[in-house]
C-alpha atoms as a PDB file:
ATOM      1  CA  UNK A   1      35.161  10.697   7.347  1.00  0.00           C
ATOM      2  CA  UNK A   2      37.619   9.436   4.603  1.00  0.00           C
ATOM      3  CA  UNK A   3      36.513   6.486   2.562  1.00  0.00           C
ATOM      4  CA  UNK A   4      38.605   4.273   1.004  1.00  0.00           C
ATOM      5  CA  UNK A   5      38.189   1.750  -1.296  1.00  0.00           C
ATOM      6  CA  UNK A   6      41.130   1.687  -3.934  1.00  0.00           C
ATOM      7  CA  UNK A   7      43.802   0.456  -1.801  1.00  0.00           C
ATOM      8  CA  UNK A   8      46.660   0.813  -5.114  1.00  0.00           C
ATOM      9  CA  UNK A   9      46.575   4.600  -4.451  1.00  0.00           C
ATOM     10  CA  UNK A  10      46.229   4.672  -0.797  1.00  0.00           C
ATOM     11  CA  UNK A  11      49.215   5.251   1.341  1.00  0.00           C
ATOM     12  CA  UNK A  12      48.445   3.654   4.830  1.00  0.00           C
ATOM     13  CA  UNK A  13      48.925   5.756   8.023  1.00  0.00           C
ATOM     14  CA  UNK A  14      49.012   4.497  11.329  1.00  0.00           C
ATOM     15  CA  UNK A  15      45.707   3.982  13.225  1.00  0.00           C
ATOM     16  CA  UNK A  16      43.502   2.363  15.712  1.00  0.00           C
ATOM     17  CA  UNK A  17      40.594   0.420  13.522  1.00  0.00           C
ATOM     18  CA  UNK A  18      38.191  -2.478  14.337  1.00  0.00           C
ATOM     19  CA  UNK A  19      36.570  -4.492  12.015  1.00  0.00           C
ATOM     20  CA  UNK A  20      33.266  -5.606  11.203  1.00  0.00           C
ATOM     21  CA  UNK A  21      30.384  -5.447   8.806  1.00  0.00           C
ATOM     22  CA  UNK A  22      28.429  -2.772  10.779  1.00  0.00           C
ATOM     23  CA  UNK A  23      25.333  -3.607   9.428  1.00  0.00           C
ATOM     24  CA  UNK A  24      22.507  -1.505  10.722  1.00  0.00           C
ATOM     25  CA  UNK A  25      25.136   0.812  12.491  1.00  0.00           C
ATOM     26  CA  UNK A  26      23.058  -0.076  16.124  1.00  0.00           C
ATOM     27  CA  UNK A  27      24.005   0.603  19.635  1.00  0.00           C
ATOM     28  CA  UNK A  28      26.491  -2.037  19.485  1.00  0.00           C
ATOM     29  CA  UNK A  29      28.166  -0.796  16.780  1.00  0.00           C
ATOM     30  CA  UNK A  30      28.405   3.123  17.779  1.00  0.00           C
ATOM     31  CA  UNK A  31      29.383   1.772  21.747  1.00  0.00           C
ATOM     32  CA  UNK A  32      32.781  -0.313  19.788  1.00  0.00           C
ATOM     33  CA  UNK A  33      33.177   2.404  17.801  1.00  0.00           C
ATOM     34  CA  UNK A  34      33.172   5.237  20.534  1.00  0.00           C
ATOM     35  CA  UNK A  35      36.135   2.657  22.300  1.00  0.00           C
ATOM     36  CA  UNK A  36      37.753   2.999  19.233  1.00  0.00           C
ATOM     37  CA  UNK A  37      38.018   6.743  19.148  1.00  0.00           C
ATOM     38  CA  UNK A  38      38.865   7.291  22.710  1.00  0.00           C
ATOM     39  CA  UNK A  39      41.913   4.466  22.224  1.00  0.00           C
ATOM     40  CA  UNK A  40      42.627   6.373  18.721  1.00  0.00           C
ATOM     41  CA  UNK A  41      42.959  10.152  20.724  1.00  0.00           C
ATOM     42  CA  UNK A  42      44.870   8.672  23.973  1.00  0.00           C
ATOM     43  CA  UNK A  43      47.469   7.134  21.274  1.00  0.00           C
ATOM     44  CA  UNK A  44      47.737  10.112  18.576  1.00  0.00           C
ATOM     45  CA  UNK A  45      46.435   7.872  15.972  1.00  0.00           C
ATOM     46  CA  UNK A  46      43.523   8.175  13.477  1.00  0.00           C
ATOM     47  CA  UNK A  47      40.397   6.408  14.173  1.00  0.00           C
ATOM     48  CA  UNK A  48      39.714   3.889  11.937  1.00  0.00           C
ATOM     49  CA  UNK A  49      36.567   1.140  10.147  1.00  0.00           C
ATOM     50  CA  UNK A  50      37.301  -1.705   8.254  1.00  0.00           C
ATOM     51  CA  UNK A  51      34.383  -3.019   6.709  1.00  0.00           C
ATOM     52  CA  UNK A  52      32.820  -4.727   3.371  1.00  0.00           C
ATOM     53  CA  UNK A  53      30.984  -3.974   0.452  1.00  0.00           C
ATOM     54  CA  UNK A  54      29.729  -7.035  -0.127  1.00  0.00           C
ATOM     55  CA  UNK A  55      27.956  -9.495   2.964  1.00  0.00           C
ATOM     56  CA  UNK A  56      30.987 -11.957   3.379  1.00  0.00           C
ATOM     57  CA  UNK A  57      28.453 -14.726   3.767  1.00  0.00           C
ATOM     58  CA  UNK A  58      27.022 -13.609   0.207  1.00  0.00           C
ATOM     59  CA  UNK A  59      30.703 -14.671  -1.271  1.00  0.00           C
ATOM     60  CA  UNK A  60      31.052 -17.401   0.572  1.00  0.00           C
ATOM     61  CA  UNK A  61      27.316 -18.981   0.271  1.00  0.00           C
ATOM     62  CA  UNK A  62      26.179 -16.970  -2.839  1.00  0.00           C
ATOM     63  CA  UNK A  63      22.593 -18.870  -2.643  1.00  0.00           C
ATOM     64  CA  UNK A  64      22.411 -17.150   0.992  1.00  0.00           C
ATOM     65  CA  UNK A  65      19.460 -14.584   1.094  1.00  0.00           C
ATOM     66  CA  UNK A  66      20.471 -11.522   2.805  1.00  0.00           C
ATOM     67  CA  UNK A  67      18.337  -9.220   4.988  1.00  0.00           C
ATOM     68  CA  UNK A  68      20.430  -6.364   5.435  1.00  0.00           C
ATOM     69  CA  UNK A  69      18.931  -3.619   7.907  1.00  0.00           C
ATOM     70  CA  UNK A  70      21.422  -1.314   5.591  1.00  0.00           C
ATOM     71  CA  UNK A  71      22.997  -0.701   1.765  1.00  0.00           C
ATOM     72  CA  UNK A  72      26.091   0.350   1.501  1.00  0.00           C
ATOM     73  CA  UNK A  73      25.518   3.533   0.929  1.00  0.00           C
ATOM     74  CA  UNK A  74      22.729   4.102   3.953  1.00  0.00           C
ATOM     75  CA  UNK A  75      25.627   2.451   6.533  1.00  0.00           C
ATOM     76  CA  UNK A  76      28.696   4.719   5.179  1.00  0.00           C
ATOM     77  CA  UNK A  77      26.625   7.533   5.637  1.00  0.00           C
ATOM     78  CA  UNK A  78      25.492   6.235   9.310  1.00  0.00           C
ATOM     79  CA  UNK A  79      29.187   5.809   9.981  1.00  0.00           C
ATOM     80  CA  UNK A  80      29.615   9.126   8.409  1.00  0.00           C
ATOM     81  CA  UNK A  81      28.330  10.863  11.509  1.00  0.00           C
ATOM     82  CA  UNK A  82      29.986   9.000  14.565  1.00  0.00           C
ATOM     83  CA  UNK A  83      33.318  10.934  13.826  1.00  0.00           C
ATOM     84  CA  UNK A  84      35.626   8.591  12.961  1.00  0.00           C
ATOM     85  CA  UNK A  85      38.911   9.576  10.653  1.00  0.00           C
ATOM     86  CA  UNK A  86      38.658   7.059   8.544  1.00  0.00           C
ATOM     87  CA  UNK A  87      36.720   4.088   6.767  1.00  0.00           C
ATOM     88  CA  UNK A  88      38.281   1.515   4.497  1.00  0.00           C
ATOM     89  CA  UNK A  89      35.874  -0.309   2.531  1.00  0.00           C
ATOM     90  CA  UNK A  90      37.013  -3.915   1.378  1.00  0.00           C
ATOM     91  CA  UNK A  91      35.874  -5.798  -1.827  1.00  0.00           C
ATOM     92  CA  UNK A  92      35.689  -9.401   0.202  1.00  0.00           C
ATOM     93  CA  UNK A  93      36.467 -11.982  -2.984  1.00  0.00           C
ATOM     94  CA  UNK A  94      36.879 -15.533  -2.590  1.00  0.00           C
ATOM     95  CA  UNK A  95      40.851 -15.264  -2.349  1.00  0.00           C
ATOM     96  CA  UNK A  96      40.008 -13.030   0.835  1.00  0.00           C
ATOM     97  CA  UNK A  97      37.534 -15.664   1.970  1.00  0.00           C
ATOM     98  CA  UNK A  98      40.330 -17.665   2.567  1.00  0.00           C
ATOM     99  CA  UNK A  99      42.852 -16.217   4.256  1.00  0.00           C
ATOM    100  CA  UNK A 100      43.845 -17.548   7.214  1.00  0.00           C
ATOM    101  CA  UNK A 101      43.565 -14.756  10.297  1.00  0.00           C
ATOM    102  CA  UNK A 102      47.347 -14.752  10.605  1.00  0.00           C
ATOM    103  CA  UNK A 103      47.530 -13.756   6.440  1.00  0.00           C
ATOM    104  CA  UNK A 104      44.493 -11.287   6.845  1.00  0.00           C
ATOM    105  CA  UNK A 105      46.060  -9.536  10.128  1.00  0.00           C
ATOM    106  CA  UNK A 106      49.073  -8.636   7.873  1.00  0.00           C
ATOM    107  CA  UNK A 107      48.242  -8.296   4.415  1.00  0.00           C
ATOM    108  CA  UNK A 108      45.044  -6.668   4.782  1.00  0.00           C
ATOM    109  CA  UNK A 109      44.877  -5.042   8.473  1.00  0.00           C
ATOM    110  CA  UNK A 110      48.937  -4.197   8.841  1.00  0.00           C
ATOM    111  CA  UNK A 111      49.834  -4.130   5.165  1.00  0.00           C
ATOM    112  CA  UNK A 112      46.786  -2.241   3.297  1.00  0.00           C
ATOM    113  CA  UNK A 113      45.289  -0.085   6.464  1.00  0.00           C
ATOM    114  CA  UNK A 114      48.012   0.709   8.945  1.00  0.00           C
ATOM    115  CA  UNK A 115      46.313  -0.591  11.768  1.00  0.00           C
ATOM    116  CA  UNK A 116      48.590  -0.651  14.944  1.00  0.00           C
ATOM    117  CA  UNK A 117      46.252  -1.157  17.570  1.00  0.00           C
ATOM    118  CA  UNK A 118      43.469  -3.582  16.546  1.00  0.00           C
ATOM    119  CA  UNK A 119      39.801  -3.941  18.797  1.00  0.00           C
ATOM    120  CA  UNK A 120      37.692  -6.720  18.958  1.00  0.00           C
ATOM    121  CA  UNK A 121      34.138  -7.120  19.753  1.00  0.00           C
ATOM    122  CA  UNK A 122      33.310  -9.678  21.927  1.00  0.00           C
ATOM    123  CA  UNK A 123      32.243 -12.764  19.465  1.00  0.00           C
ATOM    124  CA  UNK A 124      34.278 -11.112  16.332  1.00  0.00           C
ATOM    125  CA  UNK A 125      35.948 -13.707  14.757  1.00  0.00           C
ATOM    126  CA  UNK A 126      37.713 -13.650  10.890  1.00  0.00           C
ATOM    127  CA  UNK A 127      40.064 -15.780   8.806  1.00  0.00           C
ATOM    128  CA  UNK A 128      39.485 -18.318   6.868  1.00  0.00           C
ATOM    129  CA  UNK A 129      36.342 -20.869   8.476  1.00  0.00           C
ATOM    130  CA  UNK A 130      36.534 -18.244  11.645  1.00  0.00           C
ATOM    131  CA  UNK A 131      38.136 -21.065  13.387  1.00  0.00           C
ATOM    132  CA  UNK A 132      40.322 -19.207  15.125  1.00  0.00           C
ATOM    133  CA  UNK A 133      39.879 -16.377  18.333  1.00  0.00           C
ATOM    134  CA  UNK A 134      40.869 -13.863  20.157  1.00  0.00           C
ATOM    135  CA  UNK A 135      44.163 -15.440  21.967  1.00  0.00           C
ATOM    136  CA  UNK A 136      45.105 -16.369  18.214  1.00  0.00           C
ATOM    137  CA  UNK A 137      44.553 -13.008  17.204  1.00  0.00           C
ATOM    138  CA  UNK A 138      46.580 -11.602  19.989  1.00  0.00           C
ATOM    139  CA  UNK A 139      49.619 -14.159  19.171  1.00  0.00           C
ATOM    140  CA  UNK A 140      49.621 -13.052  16.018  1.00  0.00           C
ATOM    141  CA  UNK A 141      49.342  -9.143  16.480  1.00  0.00           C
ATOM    142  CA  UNK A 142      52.571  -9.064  18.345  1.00  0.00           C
ATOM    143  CA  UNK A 143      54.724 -10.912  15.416  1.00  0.00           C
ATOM    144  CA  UNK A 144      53.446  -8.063  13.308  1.00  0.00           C
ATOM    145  CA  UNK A 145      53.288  -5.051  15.869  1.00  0.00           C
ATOM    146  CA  UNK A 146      49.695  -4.954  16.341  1.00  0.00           C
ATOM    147  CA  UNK A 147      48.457  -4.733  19.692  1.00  0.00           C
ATOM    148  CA  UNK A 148      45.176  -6.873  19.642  1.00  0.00           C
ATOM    149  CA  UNK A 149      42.501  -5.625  22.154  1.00  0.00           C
ATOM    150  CA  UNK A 150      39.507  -7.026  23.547  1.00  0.00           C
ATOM    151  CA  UNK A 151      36.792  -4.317  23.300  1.00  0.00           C
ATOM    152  CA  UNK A 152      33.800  -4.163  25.769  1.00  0.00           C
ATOM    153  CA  UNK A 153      30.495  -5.596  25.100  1.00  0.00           C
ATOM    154  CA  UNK A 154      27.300  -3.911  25.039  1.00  0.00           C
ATOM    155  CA  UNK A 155      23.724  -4.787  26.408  1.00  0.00           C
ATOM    156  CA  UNK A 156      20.496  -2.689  26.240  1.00  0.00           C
ATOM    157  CA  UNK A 157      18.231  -3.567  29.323  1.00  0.00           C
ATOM    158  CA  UNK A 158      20.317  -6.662  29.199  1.00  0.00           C
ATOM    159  CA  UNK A 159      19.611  -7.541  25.833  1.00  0.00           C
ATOM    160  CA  UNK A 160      22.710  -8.197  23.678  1.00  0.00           C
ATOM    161  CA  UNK A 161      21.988  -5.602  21.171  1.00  0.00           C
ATOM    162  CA  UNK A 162      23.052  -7.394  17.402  1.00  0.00           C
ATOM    163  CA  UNK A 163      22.120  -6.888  13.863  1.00  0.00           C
ATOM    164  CA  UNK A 164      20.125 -10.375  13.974  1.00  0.00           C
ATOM    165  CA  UNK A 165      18.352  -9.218  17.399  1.00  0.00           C
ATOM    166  CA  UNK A 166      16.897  -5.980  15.337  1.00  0.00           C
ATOM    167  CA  UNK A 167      16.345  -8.793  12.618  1.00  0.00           C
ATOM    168  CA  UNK A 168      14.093 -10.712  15.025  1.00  0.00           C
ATOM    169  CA  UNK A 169      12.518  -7.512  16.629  1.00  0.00           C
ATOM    170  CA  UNK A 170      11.563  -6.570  12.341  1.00  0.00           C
ATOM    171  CA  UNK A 171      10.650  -9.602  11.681  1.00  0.00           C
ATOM    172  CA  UNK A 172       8.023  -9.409  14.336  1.00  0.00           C
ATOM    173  CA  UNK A 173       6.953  -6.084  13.768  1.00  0.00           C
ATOM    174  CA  UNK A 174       8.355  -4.373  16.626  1.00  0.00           C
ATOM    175  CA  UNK A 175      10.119  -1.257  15.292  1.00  0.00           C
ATOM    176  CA  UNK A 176       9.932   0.328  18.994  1.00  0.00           C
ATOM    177  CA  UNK A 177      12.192  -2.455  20.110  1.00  0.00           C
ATOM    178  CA  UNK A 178      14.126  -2.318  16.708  1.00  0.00           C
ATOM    179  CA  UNK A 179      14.830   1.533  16.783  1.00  0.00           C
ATOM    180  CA  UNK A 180      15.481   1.497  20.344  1.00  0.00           C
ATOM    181  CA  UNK A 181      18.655  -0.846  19.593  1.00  0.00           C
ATOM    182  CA  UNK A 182      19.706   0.949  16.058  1.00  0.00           C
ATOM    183  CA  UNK A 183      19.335   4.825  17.835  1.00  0.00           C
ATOM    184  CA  UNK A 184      17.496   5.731  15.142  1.00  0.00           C
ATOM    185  CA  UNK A 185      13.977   4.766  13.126  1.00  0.00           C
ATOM    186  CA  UNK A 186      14.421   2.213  10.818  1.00  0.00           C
ATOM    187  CA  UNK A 187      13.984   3.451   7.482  1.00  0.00           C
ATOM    188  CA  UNK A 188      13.682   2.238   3.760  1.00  0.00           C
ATOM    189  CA  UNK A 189      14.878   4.044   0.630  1.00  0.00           C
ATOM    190  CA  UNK A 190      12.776   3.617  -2.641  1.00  0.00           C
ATOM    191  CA  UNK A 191      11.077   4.948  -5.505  1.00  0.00           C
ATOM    192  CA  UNK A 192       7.088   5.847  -5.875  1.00  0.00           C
ATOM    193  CA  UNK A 193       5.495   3.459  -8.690  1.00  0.00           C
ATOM    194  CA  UNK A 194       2.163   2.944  -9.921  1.00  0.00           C
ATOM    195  CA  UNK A 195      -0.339   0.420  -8.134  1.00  0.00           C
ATOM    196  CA  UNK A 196      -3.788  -0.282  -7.814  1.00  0.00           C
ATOM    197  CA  UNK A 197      -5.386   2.976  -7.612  1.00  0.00           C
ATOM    198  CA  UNK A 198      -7.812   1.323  -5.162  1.00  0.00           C
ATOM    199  CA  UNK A 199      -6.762   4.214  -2.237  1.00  0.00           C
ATOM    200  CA  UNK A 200      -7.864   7.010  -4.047  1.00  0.00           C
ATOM    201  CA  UNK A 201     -11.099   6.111  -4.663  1.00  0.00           C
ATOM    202  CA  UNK A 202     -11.977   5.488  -1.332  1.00  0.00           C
ATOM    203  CA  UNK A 203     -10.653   8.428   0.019  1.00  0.00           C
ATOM    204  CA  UNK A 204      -6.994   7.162   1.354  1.00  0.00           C
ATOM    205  CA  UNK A 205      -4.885   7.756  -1.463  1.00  0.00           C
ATOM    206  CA  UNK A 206      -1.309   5.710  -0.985  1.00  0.00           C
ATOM    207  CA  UNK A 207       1.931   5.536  -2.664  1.00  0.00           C
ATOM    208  CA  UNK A 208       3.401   2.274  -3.685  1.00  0.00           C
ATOM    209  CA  UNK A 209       7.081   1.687  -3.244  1.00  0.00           C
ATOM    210  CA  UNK A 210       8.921  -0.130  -4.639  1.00  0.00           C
ATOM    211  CA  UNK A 211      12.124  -0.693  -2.268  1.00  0.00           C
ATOM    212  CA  UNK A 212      15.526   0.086  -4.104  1.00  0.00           C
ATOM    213  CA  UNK A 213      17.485  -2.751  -2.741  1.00  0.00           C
ATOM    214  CA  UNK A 214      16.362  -6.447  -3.116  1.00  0.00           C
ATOM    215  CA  UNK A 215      18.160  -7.420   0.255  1.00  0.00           C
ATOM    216  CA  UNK A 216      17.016  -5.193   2.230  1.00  0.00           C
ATOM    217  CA  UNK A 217      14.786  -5.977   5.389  1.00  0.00           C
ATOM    218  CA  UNK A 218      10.912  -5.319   5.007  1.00  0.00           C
ATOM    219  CA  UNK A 219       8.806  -5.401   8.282  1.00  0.00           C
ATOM    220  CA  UNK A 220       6.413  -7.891   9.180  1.00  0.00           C
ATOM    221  CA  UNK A 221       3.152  -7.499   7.468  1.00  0.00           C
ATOM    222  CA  UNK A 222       0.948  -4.742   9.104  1.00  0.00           C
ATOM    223  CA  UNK A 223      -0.163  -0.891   9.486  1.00  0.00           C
ATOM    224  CA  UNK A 224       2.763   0.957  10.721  1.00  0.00           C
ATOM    225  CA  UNK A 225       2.815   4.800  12.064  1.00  0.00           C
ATOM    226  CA  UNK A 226       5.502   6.014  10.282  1.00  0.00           C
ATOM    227  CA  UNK A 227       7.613   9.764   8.617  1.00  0.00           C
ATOM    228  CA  UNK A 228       7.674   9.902   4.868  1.00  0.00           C
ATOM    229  CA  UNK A 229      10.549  11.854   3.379  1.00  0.00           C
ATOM    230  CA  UNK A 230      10.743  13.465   0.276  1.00  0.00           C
ATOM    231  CA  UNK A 231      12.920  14.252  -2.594  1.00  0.00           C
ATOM    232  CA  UNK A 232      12.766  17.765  -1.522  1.00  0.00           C
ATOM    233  CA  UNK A 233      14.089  16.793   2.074  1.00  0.00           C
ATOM    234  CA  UNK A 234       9.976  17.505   3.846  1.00  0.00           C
ATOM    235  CA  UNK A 235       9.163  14.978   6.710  1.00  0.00           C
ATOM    236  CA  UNK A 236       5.399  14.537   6.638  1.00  0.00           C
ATOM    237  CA  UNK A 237       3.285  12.278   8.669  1.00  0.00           C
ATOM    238  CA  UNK A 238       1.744   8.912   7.423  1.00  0.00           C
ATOM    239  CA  UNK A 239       0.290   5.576   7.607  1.00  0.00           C
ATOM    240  CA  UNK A 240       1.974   2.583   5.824  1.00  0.00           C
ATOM    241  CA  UNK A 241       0.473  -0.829   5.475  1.00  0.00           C
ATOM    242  CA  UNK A 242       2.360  -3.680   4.654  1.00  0.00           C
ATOM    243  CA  UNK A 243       1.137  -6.956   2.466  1.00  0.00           C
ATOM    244  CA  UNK A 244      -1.429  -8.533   0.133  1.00  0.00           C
ATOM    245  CA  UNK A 245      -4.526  -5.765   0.342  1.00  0.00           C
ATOM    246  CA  UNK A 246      -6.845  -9.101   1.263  1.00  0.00           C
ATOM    247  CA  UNK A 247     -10.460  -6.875   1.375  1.00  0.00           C
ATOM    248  CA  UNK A 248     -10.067  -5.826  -1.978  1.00  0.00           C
ATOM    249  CA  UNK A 249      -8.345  -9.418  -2.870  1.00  0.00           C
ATOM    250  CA  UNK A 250      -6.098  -8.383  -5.681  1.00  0.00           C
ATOM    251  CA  UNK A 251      -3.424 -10.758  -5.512  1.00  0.00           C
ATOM    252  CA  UNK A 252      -0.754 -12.684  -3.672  1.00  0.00           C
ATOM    253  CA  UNK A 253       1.824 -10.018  -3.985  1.00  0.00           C
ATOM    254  CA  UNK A 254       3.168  -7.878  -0.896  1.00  0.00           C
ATOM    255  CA  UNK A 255       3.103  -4.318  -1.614  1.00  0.00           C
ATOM    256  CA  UNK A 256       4.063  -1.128   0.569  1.00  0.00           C
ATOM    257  CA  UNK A 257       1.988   1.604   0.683  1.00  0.00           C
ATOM    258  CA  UNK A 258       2.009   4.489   2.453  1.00  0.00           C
ATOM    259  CA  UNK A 259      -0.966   7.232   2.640  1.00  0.00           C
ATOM    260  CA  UNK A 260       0.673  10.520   3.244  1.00  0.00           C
ATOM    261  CA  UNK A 261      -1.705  13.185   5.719  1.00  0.00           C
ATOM    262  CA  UNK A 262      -2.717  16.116   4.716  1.00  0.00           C
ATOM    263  CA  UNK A 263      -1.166  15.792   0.820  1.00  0.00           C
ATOM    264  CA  UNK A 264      -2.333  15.855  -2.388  1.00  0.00           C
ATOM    265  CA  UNK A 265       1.000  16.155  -4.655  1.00  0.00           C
ATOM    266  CA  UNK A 266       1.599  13.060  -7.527  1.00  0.00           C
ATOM    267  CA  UNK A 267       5.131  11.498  -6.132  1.00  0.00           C
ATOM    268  CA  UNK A 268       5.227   9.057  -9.204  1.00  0.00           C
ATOM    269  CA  UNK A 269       8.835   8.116 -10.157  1.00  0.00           C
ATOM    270  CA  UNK A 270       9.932   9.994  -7.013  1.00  0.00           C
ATOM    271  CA  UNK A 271      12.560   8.955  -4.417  1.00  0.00           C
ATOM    272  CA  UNK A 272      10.638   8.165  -0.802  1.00  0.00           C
ATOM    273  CA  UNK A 273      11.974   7.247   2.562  1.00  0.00           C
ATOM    274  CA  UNK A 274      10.125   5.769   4.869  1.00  0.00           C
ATOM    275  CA  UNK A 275      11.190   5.726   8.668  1.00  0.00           C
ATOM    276  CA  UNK A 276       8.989   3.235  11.109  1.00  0.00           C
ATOM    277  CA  UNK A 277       7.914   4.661  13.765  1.00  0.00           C
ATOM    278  CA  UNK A 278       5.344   2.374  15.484  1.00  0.00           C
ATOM    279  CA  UNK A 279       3.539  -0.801  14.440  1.00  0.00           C
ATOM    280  CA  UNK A 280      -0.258  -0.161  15.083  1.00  0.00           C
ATOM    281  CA  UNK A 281      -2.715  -3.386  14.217  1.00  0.00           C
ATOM    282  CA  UNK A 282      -1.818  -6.422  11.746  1.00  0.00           C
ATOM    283  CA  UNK A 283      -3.115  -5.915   8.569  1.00  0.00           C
ATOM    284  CA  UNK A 284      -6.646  -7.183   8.444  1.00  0.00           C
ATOM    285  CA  UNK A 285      -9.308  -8.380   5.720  1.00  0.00           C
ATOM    286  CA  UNK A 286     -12.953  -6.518   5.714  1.00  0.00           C
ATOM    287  CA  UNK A 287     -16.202  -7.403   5.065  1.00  0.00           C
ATOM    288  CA  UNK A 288     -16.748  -4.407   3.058  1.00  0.00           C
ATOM    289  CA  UNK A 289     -14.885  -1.539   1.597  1.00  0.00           C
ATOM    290  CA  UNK A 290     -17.009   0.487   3.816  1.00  0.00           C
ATOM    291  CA  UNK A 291     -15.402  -1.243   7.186  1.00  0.00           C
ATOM    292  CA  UNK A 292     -11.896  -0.419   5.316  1.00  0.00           C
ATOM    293  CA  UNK A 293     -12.649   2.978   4.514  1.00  0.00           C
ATOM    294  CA  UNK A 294     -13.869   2.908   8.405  1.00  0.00           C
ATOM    295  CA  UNK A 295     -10.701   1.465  10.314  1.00  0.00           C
ATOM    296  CA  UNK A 296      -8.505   4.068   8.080  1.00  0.00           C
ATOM    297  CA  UNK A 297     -10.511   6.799   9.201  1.00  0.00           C
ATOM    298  CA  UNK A 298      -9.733   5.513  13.092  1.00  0.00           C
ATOM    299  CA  UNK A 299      -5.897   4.597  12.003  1.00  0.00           C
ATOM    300  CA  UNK A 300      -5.385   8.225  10.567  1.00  0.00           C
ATOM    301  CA  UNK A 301      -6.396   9.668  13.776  1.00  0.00           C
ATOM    302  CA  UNK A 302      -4.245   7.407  15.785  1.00  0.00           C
ATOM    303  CA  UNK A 303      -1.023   7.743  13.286  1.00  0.00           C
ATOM    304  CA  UNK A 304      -1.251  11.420  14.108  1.00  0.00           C
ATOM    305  CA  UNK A 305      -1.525  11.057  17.867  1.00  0.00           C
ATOM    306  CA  UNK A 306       1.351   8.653  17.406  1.00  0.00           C
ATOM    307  CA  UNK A 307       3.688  11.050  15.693  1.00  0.00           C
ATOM    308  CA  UNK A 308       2.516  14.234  17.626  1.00  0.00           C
END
C-alpha cells in the first residue's frame, strides 16, 4: 500500500476512495473497505483511504481526551494488509476544520486525491459542523464528477460494529466481545520499565509497561489472559493484571504488569506488545501475600488452559 502524506509532490491518479478515521481498523472498517476494492477493480481504478493523522475532534476540541483503540502507525500498518492501492494521510488543521463539504469534496477529495467515485458509510458525515449528508454529498459530487455512493452497513450478530462499541466492550473488560468486532486481539505497544519488584519476590515476577502512547485505550482494571511479544518477534504466554496492586497497597497509581510463563530473561528498556486475549477475574485485594501468591498460582494454570 502507498502512503501519502506530502500532497506538493504527489500527482493524483484517478481512484475509488472512502473516507474515514479508521480507528481500530474493525469489522466495519475492513467490510467498507472490501466494497471499496471490488467498486475500484469493476471500474479500472486504484483503491483508495483517506484518512487523518490527527483525531479531527482533537483539532477541533483540543481539551477532548482521546481513547484511540490505534496510533497512527499501528492503523497504517492494519490498513497495510487489507490490499488496498493506496492511502492518503491528511494533516486535519483548523482551516480544514472548516471547510464546508462542498469545498472539501473538491479541494481535498477531487483536487489533492483523484477520487472519482466516492463511498460512504452509513452515518459518515464531513464538512464543516457535519451539518450536511449524504443527498448533499451526492449534489455536489456530480458538479465536480464524483459519483457519490452509499456503501452498505455492517452488523455483527446484529450489533452495529463501531470504534465506540469496541470502546464500550474495553471499557468493560470484555476483550472477547472487543476482538470479535476488530478481527484481531487487541493489543498495546510499549516499553518494559522498572516497578515495584514486589513479583519477584513472591515468585510471579512481572514486567511493568509503560504504554507508548498517552491516548491510547487501556482495559478495564483486572487479570487478563493475554500473548506477550517481544523485540525479537517470540509470542509467549502470560498473565497481565491491570490497576493499583491493593494487597500490597503501594499507591493510587494504575500500573500494567504482565508475568511472562515459563521466562526468566531481564526485558528492561525493551519494546513489549501485549495482545488481550481473555479477561479472567477483576483484580482483587488479599488478606495476605500468601492468598496472592495463592490465586496466581490458580490464574497461571488457567491463563495456560486459556491460550492452549
Amino acid at each position: 500500500m502507498q502512503i501519502v502524506r506530502n500532497f506538493t509532490n504527489h500527482l493524483p491518479q484517478p481512484c475509488v476512495a472512502t473516507i474515514g478515521f479508521f480507528d481500530g481498523v474493525h469489522a466495519g472498517h475492513r467490510f467498507l473497505i472490501e466494497q471499496v476494492k471490488r467498486e475500484a477493480a469493476a471500474h479500472g481504478l486504484r483503491s483508495a483511504l483517506i484518512t487523518f493523522a490527527t483525531h479531527p475532534r482533537k483539532v477541533v476540541q483540543p481539551q477532548f481526551q482521546l481513547e484511540l483503540l490505534t496510533t497512527l502507525d499501528e492503523k497504517l500498518a492494519l490498513l497495510g494488509e487489507l490490499g488496498v492501492d493506496i492511502c492518503h494521510v491528511l494533516d486535519f488543521t483548523p482551516d480544514m476544520a472548516g471547510l464546508t463539504a462542498c469545498d472539501f469534496m473538491q479541494q481535498v477529495l477531487k483536487q489533492a486525491c483523484g477520487v472519482s467515485r466516492l463511498l460512504i458509510g452509513h452515518d459518515h458525515r464531513f464538512g464543516h459542523n457535519r451539518s450536511e449528508g449524504f443527498d448533499d454529498y451526492v449534489r455536489y459530487g456530480q458538479s465536480m464528477a464524483i459519483d457519490v455512493v452509499q456503501a452498505e452497513a455492517y452488523n455483527y450478530h446484529d450489533v452495529p460494529v463501531s470504534s465506540s462499541v469496541i470502546r464500550n466492550y474495553l471499557h468493560r473488560g470484555d476483550v472477547t466481545m472487543a476482538n470479535a468486532c476488530l478481527c484481531y486481539p487487541y493489543f498495546v505497544n510499549g516499553e518494559v520499565v522498572s516497578g515495584y519488584q514486589v513479583g519477584r519476590k513472591i515468585g510471579f515476577p512481572t514486567a511493568n509497561l509503560q504504554v507508548n502512547c498517552a491516548d491510547k485505550l487501556i482495559p478495564a482494571d483486572g487479570v487478563y489472559a493475554v500473548r506477550a511479544m517481544l523485540q525479537d518477534g517470540t509470542q509467549h504466554k502470560g498473565m497481565l493484571n491491570i490497576g493499583k496492586r491493593p494487597t500490597i497497597d503501594n499507591g493510587t497509581e494504575r500500573s500494567i504488569e504482565v508475568h511472562i510463563l515459563n521466562f526468566q530473561s531481564d526485558l528492561y528498556s525493551q519494546p513489549l506488545t501485549i495482545s488481550f486475549v481473555h479477561y479472567m477475574r477483576p483484580e482483587m485485594k488479599f488478606d495476605s501475600l500468601d492468598g496472592l501468591i495463592a490465586q496466581l498460582h490458580i490464574d497461571a494454570v488457567q491463563v495456560t488452559e486459556i491460550l492452549q
